[in-house]
N, C-alpha and C. Protein backbone atom coordinates (compact mmCIF):
# COMPACT_ATOMS: atom_id res chain seq x y z
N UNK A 1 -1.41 -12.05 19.89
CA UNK A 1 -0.81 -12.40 18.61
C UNK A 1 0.25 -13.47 18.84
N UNK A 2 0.37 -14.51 18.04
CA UNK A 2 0.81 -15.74 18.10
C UNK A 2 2.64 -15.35 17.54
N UNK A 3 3.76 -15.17 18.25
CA UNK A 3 4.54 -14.64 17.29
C UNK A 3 5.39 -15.82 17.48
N UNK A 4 6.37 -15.78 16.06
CA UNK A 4 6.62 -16.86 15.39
C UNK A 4 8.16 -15.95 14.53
N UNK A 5 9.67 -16.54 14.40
CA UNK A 5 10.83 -16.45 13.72
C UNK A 5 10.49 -16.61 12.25
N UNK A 6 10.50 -15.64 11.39
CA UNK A 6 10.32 -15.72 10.27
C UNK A 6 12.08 -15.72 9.84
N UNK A 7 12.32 -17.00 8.63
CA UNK A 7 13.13 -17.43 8.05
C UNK A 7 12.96 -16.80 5.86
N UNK A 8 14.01 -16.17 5.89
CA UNK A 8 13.74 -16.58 4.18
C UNK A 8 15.37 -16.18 3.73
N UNK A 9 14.97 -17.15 2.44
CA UNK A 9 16.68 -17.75 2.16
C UNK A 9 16.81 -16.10 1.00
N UNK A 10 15.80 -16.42 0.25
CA UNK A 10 16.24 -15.42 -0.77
C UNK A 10 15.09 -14.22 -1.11
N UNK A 11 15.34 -12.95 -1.18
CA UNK A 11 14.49 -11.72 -1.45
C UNK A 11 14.73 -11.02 -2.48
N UNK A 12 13.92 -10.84 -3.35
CA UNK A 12 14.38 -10.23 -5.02
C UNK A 12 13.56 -9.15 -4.86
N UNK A 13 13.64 -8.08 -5.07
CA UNK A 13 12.43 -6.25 -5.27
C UNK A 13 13.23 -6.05 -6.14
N UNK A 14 12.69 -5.89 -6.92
CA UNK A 14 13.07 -4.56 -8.14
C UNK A 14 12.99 -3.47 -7.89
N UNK A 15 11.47 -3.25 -7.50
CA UNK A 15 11.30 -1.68 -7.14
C UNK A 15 9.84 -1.62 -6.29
N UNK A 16 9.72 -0.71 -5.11
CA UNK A 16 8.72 -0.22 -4.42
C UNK A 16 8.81 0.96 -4.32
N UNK A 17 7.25 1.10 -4.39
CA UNK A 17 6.85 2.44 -4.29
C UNK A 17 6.64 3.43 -2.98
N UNK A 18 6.04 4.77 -3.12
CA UNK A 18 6.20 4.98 -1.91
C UNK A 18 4.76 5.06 -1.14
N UNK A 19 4.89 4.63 0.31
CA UNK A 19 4.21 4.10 1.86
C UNK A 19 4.18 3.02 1.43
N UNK A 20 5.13 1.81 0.97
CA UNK A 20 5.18 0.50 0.74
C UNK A 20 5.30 0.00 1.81
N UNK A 21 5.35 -1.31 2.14
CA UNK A 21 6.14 -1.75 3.25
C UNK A 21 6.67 -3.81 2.86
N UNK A 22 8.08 -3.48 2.74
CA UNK A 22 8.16 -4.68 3.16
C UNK A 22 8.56 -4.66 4.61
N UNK A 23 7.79 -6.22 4.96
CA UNK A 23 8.17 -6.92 6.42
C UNK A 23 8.42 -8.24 6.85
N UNK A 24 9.72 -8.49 7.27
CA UNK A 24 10.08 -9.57 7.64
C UNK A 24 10.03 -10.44 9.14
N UNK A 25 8.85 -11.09 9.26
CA UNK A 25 9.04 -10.69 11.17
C UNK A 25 7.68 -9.96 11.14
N UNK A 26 7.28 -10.11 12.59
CA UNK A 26 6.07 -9.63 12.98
C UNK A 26 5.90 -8.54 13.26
N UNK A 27 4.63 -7.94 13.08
CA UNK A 27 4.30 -6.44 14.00
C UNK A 27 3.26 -6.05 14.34
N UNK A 28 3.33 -5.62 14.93
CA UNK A 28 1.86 -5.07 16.00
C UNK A 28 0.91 -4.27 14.89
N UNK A 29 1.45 -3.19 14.51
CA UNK A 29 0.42 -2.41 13.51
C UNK A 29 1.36 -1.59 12.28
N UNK A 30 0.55 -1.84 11.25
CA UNK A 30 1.31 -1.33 10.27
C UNK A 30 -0.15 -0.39 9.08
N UNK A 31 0.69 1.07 9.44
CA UNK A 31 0.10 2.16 8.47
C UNK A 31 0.55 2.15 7.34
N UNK A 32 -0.13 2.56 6.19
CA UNK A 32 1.06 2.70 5.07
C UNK A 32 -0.30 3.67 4.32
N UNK A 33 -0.55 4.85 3.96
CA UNK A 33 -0.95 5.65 3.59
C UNK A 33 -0.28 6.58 2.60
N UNK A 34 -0.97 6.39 0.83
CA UNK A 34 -0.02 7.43 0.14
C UNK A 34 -1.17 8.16 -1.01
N UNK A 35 -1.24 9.51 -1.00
CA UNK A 35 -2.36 10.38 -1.77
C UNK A 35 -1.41 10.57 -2.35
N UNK A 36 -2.26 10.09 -4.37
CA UNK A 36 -1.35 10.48 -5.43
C UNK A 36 -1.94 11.90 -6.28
N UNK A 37 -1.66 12.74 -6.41
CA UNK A 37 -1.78 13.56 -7.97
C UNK A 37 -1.38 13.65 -8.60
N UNK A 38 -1.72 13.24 -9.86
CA UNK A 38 -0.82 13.09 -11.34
C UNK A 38 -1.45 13.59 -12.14
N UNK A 39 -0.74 14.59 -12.37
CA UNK A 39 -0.91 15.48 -13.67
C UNK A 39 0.08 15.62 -14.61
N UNK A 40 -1.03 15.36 -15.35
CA UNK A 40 -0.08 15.24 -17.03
C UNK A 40 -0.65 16.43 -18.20
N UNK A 41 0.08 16.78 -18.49
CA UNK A 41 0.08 18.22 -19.65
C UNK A 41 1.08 18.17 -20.44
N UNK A 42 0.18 18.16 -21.78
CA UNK A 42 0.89 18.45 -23.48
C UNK A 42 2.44 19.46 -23.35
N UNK A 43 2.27 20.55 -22.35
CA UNK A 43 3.44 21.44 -22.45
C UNK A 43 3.52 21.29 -20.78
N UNK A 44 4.99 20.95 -20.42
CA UNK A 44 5.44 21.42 -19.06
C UNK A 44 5.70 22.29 -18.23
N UNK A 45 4.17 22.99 -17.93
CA UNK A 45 3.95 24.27 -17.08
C UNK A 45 3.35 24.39 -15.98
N UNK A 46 3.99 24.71 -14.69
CA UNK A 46 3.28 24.26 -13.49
C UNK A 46 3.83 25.17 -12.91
N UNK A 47 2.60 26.02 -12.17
CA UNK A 47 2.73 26.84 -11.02
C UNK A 47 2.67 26.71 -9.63
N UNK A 48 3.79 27.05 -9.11
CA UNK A 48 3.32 27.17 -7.09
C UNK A 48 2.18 27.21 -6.72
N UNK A 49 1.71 25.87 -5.59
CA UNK A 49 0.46 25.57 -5.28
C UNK A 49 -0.54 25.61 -6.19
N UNK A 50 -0.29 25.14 -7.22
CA UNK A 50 -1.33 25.21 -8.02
C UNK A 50 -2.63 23.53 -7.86
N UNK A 51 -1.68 22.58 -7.73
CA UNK A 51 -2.30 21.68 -7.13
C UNK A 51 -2.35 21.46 -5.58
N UNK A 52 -3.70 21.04 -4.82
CA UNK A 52 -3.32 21.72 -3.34
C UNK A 52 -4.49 20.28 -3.59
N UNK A 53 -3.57 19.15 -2.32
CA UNK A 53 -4.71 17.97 -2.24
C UNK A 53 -6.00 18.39 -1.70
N UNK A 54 -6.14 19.44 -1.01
CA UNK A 54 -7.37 19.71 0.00
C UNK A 54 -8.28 20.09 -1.23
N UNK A 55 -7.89 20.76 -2.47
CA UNK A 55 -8.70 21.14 -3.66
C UNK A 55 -9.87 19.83 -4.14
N UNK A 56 -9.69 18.60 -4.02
CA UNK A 56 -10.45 17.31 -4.33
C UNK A 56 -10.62 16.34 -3.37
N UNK A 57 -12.31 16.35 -3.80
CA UNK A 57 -12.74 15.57 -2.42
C UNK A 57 -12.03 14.52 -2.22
N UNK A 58 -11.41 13.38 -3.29
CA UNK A 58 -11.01 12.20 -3.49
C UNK A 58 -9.81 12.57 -2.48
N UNK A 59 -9.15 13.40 -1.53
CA UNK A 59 -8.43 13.35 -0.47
C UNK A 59 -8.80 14.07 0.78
N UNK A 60 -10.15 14.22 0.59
CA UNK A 60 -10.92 14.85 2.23
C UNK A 60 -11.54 14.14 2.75
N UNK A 61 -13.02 12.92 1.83
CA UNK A 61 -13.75 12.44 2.34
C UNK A 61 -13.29 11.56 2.85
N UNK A 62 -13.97 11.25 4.06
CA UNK A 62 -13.47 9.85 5.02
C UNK A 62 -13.87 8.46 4.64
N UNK A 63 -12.83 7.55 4.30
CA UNK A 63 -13.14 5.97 3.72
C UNK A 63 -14.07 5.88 4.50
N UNK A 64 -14.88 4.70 4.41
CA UNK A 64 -16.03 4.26 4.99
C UNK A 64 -15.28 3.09 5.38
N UNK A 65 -15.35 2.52 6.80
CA UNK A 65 -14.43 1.33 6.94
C UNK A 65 -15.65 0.03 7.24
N UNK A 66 -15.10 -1.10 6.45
CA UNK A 66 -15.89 -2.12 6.36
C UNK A 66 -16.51 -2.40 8.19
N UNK A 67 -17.70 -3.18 8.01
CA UNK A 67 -18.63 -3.38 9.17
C UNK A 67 -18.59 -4.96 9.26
N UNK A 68 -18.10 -5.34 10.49
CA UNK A 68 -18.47 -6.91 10.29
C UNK A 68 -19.32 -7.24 10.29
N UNK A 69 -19.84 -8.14 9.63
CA UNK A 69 -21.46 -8.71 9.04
C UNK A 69 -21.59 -10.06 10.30
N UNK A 70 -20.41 -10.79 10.65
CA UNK A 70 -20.71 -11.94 11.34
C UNK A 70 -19.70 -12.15 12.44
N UNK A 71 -19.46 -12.56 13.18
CA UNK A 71 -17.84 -13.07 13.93
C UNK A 71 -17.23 -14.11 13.04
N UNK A 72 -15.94 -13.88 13.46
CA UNK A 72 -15.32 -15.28 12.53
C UNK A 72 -14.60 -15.85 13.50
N UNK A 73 -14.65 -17.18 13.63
CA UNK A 73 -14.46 -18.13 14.50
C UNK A 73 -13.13 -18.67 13.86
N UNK A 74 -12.04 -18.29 14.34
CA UNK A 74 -10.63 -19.13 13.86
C UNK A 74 -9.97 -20.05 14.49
N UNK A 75 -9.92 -20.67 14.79
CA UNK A 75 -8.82 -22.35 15.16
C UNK A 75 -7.63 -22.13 14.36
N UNK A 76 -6.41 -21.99 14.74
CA UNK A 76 -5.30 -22.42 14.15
C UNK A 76 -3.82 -23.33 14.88
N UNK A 77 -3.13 -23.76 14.33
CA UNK A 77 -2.50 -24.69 14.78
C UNK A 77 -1.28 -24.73 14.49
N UNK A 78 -0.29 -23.50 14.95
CA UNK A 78 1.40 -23.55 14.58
C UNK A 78 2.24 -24.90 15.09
N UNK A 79 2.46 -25.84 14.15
CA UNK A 79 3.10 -27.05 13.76
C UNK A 79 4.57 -26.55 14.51
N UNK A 80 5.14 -25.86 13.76
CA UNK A 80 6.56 -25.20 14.49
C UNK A 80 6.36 -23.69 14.49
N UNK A 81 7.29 -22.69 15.54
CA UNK A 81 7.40 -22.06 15.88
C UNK A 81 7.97 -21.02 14.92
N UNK A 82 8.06 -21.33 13.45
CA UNK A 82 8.63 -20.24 12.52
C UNK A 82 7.99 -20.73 11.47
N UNK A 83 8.58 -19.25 10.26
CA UNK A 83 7.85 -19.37 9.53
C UNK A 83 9.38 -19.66 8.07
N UNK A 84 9.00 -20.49 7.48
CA UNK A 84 9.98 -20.56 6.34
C UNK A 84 10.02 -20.19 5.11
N UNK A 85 10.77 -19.59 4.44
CA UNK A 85 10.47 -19.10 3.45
C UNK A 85 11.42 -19.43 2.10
N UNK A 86 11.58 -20.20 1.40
CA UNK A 86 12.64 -20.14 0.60
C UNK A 86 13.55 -19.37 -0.50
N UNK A 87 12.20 -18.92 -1.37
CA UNK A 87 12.54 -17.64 -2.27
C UNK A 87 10.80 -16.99 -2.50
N UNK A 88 11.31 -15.66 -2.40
CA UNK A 88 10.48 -14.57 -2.75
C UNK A 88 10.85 -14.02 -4.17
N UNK A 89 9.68 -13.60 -5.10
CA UNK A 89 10.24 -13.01 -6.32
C UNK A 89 9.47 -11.57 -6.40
N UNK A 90 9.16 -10.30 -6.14
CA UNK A 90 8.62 -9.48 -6.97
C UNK A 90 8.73 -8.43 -7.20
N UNK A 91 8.29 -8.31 -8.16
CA UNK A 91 9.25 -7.51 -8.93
C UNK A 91 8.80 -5.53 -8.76
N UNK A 92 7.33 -5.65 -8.21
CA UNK A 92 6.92 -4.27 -7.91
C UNK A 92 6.03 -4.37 -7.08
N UNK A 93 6.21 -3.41 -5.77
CA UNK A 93 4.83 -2.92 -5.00
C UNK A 93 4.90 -1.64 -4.74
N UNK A 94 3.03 -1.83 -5.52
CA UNK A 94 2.98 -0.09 -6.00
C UNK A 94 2.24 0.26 -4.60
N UNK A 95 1.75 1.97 -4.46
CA UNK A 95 1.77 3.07 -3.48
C UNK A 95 0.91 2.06 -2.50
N UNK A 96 1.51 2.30 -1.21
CA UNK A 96 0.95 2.07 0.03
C UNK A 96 0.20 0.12 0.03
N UNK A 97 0.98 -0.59 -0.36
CA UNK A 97 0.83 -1.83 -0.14
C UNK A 97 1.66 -2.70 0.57
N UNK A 98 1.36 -3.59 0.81
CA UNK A 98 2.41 -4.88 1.56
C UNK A 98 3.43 -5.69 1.35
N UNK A 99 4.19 -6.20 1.62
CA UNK A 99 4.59 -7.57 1.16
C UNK A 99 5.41 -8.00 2.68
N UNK A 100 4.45 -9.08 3.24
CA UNK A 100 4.53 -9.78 4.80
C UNK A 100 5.07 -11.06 5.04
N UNK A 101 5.94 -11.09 5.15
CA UNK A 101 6.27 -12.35 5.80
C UNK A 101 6.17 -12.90 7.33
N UNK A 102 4.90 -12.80 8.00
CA UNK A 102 5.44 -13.01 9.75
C UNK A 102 3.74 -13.09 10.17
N UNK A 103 3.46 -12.04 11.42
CA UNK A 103 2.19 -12.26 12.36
C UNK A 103 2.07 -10.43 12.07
N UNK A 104 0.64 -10.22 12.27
CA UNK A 104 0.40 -9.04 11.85
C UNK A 104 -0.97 -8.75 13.32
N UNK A 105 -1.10 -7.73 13.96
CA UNK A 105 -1.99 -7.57 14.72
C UNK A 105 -3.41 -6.82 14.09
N UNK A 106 -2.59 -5.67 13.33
CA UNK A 106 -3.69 -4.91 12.71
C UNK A 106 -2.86 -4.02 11.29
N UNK A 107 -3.60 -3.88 10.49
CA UNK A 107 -3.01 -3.69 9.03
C UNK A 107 -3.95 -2.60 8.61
N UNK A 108 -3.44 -1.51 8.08
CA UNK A 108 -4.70 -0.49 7.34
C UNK A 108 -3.70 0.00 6.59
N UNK A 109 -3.63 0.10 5.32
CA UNK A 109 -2.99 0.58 3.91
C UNK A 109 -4.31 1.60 3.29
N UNK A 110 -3.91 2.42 2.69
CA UNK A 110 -4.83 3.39 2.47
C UNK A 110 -4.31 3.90 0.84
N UNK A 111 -5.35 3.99 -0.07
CA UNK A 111 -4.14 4.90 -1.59
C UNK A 111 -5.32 5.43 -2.13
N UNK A 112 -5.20 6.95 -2.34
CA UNK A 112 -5.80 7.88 -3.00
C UNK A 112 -5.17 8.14 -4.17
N UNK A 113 -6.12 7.90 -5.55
CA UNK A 113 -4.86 8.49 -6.12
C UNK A 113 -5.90 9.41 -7.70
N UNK A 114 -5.50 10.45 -7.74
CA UNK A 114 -6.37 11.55 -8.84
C UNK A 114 -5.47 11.81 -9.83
N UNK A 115 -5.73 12.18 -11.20
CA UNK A 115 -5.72 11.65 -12.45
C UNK A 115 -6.09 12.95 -12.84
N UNK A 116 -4.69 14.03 -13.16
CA UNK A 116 -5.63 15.15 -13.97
C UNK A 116 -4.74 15.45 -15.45
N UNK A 117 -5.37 15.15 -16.57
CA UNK A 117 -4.89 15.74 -18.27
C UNK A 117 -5.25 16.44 -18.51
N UNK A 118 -4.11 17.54 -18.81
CA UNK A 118 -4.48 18.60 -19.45
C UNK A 118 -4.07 18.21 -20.94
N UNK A 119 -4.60 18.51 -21.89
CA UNK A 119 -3.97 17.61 -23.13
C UNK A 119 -4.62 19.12 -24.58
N UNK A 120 -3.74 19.44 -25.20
CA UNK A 120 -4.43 20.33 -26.29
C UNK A 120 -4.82 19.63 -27.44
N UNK A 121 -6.22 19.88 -27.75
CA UNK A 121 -7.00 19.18 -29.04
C UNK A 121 -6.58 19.86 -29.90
N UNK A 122 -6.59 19.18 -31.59
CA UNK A 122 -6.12 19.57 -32.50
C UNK A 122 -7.55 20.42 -33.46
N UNK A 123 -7.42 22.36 -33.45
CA UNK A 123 -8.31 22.67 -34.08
C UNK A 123 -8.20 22.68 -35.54
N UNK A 124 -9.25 21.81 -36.18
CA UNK A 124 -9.18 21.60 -37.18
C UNK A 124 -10.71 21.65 -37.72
């Protein structure tokens, strides 16, 4: 890995979420893994262990990780030895994403995220 002084004048976040990662500067490997359950219900009633991630496959089964189809042949050419940055703006990074400024060796971000309403229909 080609490493290189990352420079930046100005950094604005509003807000990140969580297994975010900001990075300034290089790194060898970066995890960032975050399983969401969100449940939403008409009346606010929730029992101990009642949601248990192991309950849905959408946090057991194993991603399938992409297969390279070809080699990729890269040439590159660091002009100078850093990286510059003047201003950054943003304003949100949601569950288990990036925001990189530098040299990266290997990167795997991962986000599960399940969706349960309980909602009462109106009998009529």
């Amino acid at each position: 890995m080609y490493c290189r002084t990352s420079h930046v004048h100005t950094f604005t976040n509003i807000s990140i979420d969580a297994s975010s990662v900001i990075e300034i500067g290089d790194s060898e490997e970066i995890n960032a893994i975050a399983n969401i359950l969100a449940v939403q219900r008409d009346k606010a009633i929730f029992y101990e262990n009642e949601f248990q991630f192991g309950d849905y496959t959408a946090f057991c089964e194993p991603l399938p990780l992409p297969v390279d189809q070809e080699p990729i042949c890269l040439l590159t050419f660091h002009e100078t030895p850093s990286i510059r940055v003047d201003k950054v703006n943003v304003s949100f990074a949601a569950a288990s994403s990036l925001i990189h400024i530098g040299s990266s060796e290997c990167v795997q971000l991962e986000t599960r995220v399940k969706n349960i309403r309980h909602l009462v229909r109106d009998q009529r």
